[in-house]
Each structure stands twice: as C-alpha cells, then as structure tokens.
PDB file of N, CA and C in Angstrom:
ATOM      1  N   UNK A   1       8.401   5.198 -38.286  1.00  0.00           N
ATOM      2  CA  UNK A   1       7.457   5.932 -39.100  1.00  0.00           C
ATOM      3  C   UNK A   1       7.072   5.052 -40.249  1.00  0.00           C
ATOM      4  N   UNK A   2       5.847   4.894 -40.749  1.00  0.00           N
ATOM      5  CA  UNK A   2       5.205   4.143 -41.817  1.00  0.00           C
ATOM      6  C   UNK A   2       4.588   4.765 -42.922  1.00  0.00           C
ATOM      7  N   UNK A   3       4.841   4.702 -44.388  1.00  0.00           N
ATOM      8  CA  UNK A   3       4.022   5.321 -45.206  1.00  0.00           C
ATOM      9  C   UNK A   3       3.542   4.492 -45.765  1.00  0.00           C
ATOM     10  N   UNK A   4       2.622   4.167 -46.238  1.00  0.00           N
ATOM     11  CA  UNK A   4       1.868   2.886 -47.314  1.00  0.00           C
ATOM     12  C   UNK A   4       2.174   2.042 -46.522  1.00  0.00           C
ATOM     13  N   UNK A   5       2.424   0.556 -47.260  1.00  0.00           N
ATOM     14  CA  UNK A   5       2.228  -0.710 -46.795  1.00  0.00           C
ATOM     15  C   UNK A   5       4.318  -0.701 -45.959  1.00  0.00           C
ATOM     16  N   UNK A   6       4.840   0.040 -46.390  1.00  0.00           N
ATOM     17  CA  UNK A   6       6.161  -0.367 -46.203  1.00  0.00           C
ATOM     18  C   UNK A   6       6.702   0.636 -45.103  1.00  0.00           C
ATOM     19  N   UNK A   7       7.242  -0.313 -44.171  1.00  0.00           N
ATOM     20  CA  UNK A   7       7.850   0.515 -42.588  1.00  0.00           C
ATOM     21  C   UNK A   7       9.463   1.232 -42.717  1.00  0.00           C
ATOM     22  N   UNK A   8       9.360   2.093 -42.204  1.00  0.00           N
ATOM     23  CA  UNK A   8      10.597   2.917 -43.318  1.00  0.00           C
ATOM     24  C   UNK A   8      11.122   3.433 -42.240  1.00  0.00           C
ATOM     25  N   UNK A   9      12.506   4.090 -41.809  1.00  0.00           N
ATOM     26  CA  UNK A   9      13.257   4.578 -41.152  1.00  0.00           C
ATOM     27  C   UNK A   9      13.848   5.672 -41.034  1.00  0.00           C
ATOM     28  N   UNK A  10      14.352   6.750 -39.551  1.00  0.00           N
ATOM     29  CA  UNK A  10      14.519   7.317 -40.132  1.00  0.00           C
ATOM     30  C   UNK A  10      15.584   8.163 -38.670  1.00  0.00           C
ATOM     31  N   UNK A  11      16.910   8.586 -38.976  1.00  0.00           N
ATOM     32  CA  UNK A  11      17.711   9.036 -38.264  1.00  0.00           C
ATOM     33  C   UNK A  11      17.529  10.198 -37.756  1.00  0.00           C
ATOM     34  N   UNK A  12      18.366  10.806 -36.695  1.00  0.00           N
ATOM     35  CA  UNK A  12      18.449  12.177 -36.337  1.00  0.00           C
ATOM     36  C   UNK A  12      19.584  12.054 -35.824  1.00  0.00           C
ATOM     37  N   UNK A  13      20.344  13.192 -36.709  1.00  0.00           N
ATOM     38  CA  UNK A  13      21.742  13.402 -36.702  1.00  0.00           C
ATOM     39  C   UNK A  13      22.254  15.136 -35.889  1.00  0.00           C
ATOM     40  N   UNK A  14      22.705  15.213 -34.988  1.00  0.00           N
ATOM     41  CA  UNK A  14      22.637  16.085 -34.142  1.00  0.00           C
ATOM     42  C   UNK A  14      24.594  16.066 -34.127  1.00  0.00           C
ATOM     43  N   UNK A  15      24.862  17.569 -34.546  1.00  0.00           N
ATOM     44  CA  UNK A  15      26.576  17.392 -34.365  1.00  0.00           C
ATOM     45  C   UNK A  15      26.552  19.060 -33.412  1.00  0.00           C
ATOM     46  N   UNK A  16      27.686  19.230 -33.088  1.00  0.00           N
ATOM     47  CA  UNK A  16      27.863  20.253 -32.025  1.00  0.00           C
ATOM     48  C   UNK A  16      28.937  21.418 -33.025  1.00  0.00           C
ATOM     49  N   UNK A  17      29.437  20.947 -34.320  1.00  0.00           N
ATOM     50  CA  UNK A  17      30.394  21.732 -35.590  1.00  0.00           C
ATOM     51  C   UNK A  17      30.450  20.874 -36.613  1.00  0.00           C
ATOM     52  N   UNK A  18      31.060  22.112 -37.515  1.00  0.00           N
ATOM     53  CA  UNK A  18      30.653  21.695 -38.993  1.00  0.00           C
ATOM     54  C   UNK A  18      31.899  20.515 -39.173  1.00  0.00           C
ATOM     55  N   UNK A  19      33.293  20.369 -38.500  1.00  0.00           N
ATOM     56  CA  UNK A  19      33.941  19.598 -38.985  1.00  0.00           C
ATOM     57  C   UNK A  19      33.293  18.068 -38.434  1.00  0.00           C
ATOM     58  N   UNK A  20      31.941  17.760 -38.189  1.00  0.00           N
ATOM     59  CA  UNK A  20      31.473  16.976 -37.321  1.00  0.00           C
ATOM     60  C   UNK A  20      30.568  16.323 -38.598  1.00  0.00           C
ATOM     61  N   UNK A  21      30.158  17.287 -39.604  1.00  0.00           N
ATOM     62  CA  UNK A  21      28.663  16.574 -40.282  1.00  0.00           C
ATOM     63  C   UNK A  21      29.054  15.982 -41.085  1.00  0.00           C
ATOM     64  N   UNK A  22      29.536  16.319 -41.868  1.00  0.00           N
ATOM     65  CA  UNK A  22      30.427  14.937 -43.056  1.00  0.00           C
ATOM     66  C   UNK A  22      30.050  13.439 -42.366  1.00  0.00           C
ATOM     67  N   UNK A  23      30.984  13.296 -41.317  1.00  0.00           N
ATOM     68  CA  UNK A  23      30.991  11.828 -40.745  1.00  0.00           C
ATOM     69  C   UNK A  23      29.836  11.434 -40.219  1.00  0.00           C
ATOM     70  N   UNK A  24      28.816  12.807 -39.139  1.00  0.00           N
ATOM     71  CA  UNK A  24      27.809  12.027 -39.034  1.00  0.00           C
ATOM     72  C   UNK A  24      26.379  11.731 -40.092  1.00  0.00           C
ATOM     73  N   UNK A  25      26.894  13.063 -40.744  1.00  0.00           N
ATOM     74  CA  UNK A  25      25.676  12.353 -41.912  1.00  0.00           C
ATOM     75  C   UNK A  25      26.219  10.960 -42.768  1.00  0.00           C
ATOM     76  N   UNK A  26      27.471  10.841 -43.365  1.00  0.00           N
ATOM     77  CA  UNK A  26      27.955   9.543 -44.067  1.00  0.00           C
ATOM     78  C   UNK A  26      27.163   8.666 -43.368  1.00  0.00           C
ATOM     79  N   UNK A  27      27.309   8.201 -41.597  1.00  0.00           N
ATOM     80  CA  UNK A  27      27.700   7.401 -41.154  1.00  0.00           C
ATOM     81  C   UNK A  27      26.121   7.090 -41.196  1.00  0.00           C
ATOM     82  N   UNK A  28      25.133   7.752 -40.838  1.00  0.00           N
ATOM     83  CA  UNK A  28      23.427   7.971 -41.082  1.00  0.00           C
ATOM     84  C   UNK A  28      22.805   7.380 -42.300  1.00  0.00           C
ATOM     85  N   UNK A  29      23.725   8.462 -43.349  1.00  0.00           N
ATOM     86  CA  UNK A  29      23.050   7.661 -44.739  1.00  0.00           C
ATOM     87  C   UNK A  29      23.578   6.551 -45.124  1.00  0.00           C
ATOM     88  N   UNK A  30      24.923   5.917 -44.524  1.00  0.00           N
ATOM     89  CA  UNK A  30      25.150   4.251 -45.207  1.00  0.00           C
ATOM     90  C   UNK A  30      24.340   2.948 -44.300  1.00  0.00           C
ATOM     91  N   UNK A  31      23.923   3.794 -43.201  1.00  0.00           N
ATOM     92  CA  UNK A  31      23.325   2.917 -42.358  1.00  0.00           C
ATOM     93  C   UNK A  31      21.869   2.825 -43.483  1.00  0.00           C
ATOM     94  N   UNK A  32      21.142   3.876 -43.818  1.00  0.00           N
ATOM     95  CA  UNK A  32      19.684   3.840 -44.446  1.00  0.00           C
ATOM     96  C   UNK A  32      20.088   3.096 -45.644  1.00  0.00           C
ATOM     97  N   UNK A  33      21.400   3.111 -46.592  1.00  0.00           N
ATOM     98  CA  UNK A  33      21.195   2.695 -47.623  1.00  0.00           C
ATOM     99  C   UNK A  33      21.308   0.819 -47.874  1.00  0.00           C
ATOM    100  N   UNK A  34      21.718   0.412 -46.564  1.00  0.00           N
ATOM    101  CA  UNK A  34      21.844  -1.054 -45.879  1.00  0.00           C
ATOM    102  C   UNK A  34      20.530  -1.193 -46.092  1.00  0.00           C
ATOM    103  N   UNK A  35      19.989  -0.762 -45.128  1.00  0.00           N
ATOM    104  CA  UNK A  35      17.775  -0.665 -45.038  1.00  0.00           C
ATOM    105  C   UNK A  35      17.538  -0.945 -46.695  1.00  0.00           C
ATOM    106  N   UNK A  36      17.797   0.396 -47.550  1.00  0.00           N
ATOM    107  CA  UNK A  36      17.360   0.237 -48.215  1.00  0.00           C
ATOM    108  C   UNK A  36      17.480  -0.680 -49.367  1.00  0.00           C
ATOM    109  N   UNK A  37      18.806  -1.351 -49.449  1.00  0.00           N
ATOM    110  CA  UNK A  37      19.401  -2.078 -50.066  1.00  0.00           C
ATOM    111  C   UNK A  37      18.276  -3.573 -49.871  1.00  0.00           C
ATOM    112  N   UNK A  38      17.936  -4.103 -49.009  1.00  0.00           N
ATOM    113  CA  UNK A  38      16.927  -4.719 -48.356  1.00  0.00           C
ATOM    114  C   UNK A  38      15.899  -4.915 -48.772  1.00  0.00           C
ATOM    115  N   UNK A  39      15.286  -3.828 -49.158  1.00  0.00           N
ATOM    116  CA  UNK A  39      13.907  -3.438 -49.923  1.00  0.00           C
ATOM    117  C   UNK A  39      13.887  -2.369 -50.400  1.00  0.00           C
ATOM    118  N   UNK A  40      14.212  -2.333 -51.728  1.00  0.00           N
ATOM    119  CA  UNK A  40      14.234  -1.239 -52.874  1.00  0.00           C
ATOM    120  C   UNK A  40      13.089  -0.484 -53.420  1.00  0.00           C
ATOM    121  N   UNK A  41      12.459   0.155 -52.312  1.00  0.00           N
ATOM    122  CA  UNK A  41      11.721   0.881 -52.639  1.00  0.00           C
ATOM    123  C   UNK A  41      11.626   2.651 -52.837  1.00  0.00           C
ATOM    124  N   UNK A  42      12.336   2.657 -51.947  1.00  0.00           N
ATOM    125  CA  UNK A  42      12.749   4.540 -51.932  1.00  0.00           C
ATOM    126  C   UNK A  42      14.001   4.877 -51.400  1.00  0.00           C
ATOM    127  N   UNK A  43      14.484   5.946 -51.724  1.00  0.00           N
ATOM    128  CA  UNK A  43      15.907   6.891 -51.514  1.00  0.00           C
ATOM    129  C   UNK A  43      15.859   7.265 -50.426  1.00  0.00           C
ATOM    130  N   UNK A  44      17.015   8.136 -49.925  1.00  0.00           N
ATOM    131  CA  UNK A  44      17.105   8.972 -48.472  1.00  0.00           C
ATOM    132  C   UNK A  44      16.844  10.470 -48.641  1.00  0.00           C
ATOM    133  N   UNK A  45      16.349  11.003 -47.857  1.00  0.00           N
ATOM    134  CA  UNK A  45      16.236  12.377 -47.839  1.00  0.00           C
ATOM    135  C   UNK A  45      16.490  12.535 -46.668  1.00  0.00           C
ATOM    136  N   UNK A  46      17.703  13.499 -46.585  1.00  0.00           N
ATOM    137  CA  UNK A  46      18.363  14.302 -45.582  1.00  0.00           C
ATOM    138  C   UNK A  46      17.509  15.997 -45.477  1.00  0.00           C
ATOM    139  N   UNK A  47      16.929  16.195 -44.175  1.00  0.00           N
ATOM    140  CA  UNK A  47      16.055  17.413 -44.028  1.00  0.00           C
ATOM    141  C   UNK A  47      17.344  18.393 -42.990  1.00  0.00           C
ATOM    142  N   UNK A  48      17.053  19.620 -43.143  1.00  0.00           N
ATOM    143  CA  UNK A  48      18.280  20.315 -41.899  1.00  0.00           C
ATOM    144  C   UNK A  48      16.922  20.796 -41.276  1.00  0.00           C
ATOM    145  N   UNK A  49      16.568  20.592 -40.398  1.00  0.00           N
ATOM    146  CA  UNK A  49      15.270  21.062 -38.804  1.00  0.00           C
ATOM    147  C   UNK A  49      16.203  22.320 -38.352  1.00  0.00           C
ATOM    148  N   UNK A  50      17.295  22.339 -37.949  1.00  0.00           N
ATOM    149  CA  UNK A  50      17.750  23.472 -37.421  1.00  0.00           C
ATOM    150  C   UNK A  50      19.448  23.487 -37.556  1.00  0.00           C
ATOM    151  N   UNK A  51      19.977  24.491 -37.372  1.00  0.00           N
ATOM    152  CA  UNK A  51      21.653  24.307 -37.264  1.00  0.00           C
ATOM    153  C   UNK A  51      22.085  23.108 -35.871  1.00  0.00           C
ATOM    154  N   UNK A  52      22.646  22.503 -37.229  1.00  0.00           N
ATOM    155  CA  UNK A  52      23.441  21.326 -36.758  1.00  0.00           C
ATOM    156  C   UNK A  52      22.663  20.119 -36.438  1.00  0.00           C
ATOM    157  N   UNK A  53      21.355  20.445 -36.941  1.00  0.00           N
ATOM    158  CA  UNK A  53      20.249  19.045 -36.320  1.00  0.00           C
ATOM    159  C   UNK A  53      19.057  18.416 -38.060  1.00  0.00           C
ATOM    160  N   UNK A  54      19.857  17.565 -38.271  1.00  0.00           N
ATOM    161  CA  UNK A  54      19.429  16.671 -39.186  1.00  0.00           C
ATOM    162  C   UNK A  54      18.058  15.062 -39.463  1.00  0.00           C
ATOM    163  N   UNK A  55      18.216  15.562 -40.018  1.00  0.00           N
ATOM    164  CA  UNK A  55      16.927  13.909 -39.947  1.00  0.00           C
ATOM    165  C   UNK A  55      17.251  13.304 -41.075  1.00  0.00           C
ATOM    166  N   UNK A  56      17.453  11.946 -41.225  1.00  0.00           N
ATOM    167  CA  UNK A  56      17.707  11.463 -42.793  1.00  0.00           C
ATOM    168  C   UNK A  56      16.897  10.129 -42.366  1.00  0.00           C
ATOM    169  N   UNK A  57      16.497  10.199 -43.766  1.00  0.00           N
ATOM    170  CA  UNK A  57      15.031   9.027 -43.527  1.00  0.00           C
ATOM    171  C   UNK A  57      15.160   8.447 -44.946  1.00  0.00           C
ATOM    172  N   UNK A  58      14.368   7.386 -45.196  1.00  0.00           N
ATOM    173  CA  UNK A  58      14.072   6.444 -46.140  1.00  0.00           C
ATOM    174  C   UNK A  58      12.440   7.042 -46.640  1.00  0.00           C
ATOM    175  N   UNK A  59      12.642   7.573 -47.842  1.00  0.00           N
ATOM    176  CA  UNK A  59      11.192   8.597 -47.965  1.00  0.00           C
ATOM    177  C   UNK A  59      11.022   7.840 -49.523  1.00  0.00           C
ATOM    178  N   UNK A  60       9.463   7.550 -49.649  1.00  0.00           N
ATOM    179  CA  UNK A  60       8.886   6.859 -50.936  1.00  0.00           C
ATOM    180  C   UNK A  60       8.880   8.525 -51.934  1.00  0.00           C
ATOM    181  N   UNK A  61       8.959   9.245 -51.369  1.00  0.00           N
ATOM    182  CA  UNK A  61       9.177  10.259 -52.687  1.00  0.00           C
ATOM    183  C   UNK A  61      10.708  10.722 -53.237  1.00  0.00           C
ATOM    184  N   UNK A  62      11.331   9.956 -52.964  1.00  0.00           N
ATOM    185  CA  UNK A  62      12.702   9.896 -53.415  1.00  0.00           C
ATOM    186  C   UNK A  62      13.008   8.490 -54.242  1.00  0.00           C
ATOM    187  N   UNK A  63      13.563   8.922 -55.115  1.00  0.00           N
ATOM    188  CA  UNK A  63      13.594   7.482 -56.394  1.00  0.00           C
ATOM    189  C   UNK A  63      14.419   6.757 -55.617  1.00  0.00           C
ATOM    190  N   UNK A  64      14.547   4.773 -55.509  1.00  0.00           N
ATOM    191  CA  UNK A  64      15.471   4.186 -55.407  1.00  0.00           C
ATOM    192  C   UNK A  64      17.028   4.641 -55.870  1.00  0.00           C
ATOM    193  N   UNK A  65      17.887   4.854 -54.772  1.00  0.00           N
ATOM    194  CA  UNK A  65      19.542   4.983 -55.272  1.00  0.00           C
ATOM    195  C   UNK A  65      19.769   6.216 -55.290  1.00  0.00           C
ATOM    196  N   UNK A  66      18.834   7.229 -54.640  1.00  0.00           N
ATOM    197  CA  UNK A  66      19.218   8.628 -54.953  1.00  0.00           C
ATOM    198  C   UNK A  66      19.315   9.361 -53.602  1.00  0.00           C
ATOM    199  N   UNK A  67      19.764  10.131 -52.757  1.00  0.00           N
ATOM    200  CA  UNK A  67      19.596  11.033 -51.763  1.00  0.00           C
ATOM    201  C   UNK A  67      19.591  12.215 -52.322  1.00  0.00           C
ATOM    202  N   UNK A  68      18.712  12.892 -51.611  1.00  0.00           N
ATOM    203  CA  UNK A  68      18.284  14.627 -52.036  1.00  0.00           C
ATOM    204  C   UNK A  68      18.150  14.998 -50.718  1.00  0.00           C
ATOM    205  N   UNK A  69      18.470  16.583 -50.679  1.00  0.00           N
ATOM    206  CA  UNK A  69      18.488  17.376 -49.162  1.00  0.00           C
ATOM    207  C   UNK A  69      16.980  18.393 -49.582  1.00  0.00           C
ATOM    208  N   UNK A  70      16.871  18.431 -48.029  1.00  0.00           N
ATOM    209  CA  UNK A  70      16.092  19.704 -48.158  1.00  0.00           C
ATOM    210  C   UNK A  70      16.113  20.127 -47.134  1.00  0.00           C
ATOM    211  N   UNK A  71      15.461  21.799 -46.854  1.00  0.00           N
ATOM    212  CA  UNK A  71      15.383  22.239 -45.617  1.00  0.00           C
ATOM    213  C   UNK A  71      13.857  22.245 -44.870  1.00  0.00           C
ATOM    214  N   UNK A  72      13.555  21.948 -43.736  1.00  0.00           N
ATOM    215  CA  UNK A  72      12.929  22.315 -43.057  1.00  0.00           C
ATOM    216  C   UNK A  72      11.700  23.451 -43.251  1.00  0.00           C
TER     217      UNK A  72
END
C-alpha cells in the first residue's frame, strides 16, 4: 500500500484466542518498527477489522515513534 511519495507496509494479524494476541501483535509491530526505523516518517496503527483479526500498518497520520489503536 502507498500514500504520498513513500511505500509503507502493512500486516494482518489473525489469532484463533486472546492468550495468542500479545505475541502476535508484539511480533507485527517490532517487525513495522524495523521498517520504520529505516525511514522515519510515520508510526504504526494497529486497526481490530473483526474479533481476533488485526491489521497493523505504517500510517503517515501517526507521529514518528508512536503506535495508536483503533477500531474498524
């Protein structure tokens, strides 16, 4: 996915229980913050689409160094 000039990334995190999301979101957002570490342009935003099904992306409306959630 691309916004402006800069090509940006973006996961889908799918767990089957809750003792499951901790690790797979960690494991999602340290991967984006590698990316972003790279090119410091925007934060992660973790979206919940549905129970138990996540998206965490590298979004220019999130400040550098910050993750924020939202829902769907």
């Amino acid at each position: 996915m691309s916004y402006g000039s800069h090509q940006h990334h973006a996961l889908r995190v799918v767990v089957d229980s809750a003792h499951e999301l901790d690790s797979a979101l960690g494991s999602a957002i340290g991967t984006l913050q590698e990316r972003a570490a790279a090119n410091p342009c925007c934060g992660i935003l973790v979206t919940r689409e549905a129970a138990g099904e996540f998206t965490v992306a590298l979004d220019e409306s999130v400040p550098f160094g910050v993750t924020q959630q939202r829902l769907a």
